[in-house]
Protein backbone atom coordinates (compact mmCIF):
# COMPACT_ATOMS: atom_id res chain seq x y z
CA UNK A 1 0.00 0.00 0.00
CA UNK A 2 1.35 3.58 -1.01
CA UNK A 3 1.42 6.47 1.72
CA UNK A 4 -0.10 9.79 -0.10
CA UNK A 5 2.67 12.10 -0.73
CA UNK A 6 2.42 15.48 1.77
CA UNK A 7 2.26 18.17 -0.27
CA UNK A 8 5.40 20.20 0.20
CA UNK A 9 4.56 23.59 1.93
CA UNK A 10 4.94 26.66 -0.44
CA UNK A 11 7.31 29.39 0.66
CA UNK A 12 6.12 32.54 1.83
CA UNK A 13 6.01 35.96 -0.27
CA UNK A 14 9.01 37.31 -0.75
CA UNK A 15 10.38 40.09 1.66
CA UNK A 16 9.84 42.91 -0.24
CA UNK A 17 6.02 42.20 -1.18
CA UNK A 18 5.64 41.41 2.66
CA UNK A 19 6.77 44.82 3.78
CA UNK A 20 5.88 47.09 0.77
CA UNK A 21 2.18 45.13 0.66
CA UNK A 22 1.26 46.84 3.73
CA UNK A 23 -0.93 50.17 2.80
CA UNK A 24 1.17 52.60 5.23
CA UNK A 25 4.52 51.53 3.77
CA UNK A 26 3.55 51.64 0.96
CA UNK A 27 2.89 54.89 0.92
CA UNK A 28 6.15 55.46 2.72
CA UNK A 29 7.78 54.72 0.25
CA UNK A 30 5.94 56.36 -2.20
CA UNK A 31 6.42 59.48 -0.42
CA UNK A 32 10.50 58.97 -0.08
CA UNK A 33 10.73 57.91 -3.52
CA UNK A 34 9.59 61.14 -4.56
CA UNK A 35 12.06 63.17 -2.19
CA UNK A 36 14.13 62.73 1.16
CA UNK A 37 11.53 63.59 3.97
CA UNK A 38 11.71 64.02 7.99
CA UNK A 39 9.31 62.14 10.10
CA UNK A 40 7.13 65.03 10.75
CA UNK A 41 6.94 66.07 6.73
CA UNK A 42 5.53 62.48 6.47
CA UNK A 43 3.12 62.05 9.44
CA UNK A 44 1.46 65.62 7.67
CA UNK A 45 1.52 64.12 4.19
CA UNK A 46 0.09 61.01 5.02
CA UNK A 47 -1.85 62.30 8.12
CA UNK A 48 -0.97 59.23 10.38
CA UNK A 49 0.22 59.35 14.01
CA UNK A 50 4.19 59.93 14.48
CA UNK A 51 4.30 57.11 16.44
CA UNK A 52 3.08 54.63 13.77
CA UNK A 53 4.99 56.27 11.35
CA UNK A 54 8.28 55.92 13.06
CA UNK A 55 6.67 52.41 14.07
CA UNK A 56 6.92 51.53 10.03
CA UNK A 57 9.87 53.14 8.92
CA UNK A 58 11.62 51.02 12.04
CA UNK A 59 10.65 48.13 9.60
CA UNK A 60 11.56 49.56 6.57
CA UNK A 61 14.64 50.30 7.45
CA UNK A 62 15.12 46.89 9.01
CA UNK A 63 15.31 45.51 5.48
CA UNK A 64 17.41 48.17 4.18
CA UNK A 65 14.18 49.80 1.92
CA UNK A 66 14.93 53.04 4.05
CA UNK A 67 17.76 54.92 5.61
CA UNK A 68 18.12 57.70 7.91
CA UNK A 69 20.97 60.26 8.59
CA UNK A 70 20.96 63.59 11.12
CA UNK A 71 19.84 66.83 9.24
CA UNK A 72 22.85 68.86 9.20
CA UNK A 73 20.42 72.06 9.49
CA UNK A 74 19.10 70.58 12.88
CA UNK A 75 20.37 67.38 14.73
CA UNK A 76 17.74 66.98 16.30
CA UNK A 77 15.90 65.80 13.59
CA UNK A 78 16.16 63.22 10.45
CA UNK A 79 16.05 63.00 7.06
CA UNK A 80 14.80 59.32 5.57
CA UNK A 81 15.85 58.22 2.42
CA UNK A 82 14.33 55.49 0.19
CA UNK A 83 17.04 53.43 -1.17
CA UNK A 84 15.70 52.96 -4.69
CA UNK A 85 18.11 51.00 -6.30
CA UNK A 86 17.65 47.71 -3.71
CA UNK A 87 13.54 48.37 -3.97
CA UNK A 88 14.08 47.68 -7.81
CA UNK A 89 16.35 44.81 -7.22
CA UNK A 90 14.01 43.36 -4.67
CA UNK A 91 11.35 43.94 -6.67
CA UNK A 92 12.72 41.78 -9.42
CA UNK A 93 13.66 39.38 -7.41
CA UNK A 94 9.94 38.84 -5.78
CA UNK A 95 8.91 38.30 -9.61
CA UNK A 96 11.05 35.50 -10.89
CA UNK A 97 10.17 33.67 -7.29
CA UNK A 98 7.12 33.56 -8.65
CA UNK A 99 7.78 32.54 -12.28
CA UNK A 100 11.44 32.71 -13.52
CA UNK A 101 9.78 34.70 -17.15
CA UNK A 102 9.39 37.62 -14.95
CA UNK A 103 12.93 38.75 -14.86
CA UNK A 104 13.37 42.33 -14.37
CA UNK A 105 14.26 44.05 -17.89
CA UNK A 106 17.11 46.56 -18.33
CA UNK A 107 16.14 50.00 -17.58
CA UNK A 108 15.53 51.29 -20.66
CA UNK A 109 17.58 54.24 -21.69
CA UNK A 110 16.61 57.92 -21.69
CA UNK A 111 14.54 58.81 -24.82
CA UNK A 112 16.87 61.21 -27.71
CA UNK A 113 15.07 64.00 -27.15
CA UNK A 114 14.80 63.85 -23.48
CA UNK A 115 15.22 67.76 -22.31
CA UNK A 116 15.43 69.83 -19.32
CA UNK A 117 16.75 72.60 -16.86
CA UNK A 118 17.59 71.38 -13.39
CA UNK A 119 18.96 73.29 -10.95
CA UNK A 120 21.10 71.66 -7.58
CA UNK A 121 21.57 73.95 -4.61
CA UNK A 122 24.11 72.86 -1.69
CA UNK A 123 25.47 75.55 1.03
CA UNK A 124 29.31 76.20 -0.48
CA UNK A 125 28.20 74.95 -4.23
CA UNK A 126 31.83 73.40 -3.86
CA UNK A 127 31.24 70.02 -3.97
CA UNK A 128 27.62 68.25 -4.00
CA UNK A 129 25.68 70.21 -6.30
CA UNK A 130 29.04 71.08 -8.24
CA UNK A 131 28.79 66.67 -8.44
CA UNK A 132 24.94 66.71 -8.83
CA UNK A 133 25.66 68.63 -12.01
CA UNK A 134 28.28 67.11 -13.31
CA UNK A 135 26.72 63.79 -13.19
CA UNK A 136 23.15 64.91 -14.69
CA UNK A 137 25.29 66.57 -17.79
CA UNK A 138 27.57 63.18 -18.45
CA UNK A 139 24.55 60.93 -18.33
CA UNK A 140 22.24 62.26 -20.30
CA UNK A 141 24.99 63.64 -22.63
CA UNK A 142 24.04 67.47 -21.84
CA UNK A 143 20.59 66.66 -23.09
CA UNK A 144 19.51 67.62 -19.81
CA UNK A 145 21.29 71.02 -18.55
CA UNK A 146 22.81 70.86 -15.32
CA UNK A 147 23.07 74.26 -13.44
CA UNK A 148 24.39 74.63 -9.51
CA UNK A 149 24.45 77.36 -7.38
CA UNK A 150 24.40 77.89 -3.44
CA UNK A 151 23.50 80.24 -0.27
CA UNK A 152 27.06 80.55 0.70
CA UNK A 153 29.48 80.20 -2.41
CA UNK A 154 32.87 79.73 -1.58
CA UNK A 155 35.33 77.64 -4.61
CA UNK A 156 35.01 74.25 -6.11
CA UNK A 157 36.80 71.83 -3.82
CA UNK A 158 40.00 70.05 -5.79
CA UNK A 159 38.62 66.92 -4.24
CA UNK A 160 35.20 66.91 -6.02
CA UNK A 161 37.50 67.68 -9.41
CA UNK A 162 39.63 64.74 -8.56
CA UNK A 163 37.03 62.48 -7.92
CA UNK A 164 34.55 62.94 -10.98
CA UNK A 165 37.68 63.05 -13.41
CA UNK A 166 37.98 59.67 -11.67
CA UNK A 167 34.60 58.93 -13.54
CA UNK A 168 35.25 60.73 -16.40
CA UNK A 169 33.23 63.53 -15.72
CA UNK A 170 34.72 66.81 -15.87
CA UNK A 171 34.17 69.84 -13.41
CA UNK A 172 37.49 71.46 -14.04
CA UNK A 173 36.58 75.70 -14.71
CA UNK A 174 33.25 75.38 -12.92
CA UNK A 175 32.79 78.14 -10.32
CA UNK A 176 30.56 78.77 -6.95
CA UNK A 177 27.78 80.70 -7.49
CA UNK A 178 24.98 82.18 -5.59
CA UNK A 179 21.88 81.22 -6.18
CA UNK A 180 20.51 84.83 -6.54
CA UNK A 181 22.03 84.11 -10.46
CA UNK A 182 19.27 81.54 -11.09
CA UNK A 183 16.20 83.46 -9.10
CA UNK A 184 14.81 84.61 -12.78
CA UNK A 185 15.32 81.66 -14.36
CA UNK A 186 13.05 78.98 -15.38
CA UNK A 187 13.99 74.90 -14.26
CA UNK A 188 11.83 72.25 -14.50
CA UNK A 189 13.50 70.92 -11.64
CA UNK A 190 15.31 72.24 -8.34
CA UNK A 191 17.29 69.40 -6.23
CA UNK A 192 18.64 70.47 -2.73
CA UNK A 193 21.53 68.49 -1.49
CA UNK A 194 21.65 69.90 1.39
CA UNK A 195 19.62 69.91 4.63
CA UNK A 196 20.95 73.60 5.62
CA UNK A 197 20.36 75.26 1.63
CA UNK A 198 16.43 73.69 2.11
CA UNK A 199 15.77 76.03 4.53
CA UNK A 200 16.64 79.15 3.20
CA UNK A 201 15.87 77.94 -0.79
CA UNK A 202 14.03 80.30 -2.68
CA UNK A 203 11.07 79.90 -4.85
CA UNK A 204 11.03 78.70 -8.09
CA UNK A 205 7.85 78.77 -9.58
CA UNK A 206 6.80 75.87 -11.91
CA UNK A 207 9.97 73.94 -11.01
CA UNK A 208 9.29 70.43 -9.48
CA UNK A 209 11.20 70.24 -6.11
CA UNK A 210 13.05 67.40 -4.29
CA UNK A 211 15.13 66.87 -1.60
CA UNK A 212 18.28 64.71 -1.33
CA UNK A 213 19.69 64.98 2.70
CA UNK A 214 23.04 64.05 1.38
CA UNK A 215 26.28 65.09 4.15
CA UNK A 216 29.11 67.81 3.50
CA UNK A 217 32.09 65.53 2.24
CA UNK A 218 34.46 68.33 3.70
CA UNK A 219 33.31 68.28 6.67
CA UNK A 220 34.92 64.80 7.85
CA UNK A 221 39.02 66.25 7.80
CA UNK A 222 40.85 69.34 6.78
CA UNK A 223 43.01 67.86 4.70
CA UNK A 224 42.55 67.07 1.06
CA UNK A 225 43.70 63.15 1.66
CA UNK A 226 41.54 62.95 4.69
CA UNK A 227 38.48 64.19 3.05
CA UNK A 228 38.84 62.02 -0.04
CA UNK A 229 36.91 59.39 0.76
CA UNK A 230 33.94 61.08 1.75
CA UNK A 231 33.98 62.78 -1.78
CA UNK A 232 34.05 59.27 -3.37
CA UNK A 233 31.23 58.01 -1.06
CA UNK A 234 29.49 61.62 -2.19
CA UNK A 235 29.98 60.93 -5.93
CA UNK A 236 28.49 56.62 -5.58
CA UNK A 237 25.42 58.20 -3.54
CA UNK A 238 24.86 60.88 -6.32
CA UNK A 239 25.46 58.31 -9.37
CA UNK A 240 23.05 56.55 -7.66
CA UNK A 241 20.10 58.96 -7.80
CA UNK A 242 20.63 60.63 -10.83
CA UNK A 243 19.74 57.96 -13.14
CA UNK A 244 15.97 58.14 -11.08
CA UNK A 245 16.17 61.92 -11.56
CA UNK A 246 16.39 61.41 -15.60
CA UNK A 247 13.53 58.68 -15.64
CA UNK A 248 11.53 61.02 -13.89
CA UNK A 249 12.41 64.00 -16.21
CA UNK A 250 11.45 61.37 -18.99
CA UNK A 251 8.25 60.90 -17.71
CA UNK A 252 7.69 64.35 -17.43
CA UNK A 253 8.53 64.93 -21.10
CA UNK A 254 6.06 62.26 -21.94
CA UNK A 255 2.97 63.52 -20.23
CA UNK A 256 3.23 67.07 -21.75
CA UNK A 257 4.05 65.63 -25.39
């Protein structure tokens, strides 16, 4: 006599379904995705108590969907991020668990005539949105045009030179600049990379606005060879935005055309 075979269990959803199912994370992430927020900007978006808020970006940040850093404008406070890049990985990875033809496909590339004015605002404009720009420019092949500026120019750090040459992206002649250059100007889009510049950025009407909380890479030594590794970490967290920034400025295109 043959025993029935016992079915074999079936494996529970994948991580990243599990946490990003739920309807408050969801919109969590929604929210970060769109620009770096602190807790209170997001309990007033979403209108939910702090406490379960903070509750579900404790879990979020558990799987490494979320990070958080002090706001260099106020300690006190945070600034979350939404790590983008590992969403879309897990996110691929939940659909070939559940058949292997659902394999993520490449991201597709910008379309030709992709256009644009952005606009990236840091304190010094001596090193992040000097970066910000330099990236936007080399990877959309100046389709896109880069412009930076900030609230308290000083001069382009040699480190942030040395480190996008590194990546072939060249900043050498760039200059600080206010930001009172750019107040008449129209951008589609104005990126602060800095907690401090958010406070005190001016309007720009008609311009989409985000927020990257990214830290001061001069701020960690005195010295150039101290500092250098900051600016590398500076230019990997950038690198890894921008290409977000561009499908978003795609998308834009799109829905006017």
């Amino acid at each position: 006599m043959t025993r029935t075979q016992e079915p074999t269990p079936a494996p529970g959803p994948p991580v990243f379904l599990a946490l990003a199912g739920h309807p408050l994370r969801w919109r969590l992430l929604r929210e970060l995705a769109k620009s770096d927020r602190r807790v209170w900007e997001l309990t007033a978006r979403l209108g939910e108590r702090q406490s379960l808020v903070s509750y579900h970006l404790g879990l979020l940040r558990a799987a490494r969907l979320v990070s958080a850093r002090p706001s260099s404008a106020d300690r006190r406070d945070s600034y979350y991020s939404a790590d983008l890049s590992r969403c879309g990985e897990l996110l691929g990875a939940a659909g070939v668990a559940l058949h292997p033809a659902l394999r993520p496909w490449d991201r597709p590339d910008p379309p030709v005539e992709l256009s644009g004015r952005v606009l990236f605002l840091c304190t010094g404009n001596s090193a992040r949105s000097q970066m910000a720009e330099g990236w936007l420019r080399y990877l959309t092949h100046d389709r896109v045009r880069g412009f930076s500026a900030g609230s308290q120019p000083t001069r382009l750090h040699p480190n942030a030179v040395r480190v996008m040459r590194a990546h072939g992206v060249d900043l050498a002649g760039q200059r600080a600049k206010h930001f009172d250059e750019f107040v008449d100007q129209r951008f589609d889009c104005v990126v602060t990379v800095c907690d401090r510049v958010r406070e005190v950025c001016p309007q720009f009407p008609g311009a989409r606005t985000i927020h990257w909380s990214i830290p001061d890479p001069a701020e960690g030594g005195a010295s150039d060879p101290a500092t250098y590794p900051a600016f590398e970490r500076t230019a990997a967290d950038l690198a890894g935005r921008i290409p977000f920034l561009v499908q978003l400025l795609a998308r834009d295109l799109t829905e006017v055309n």
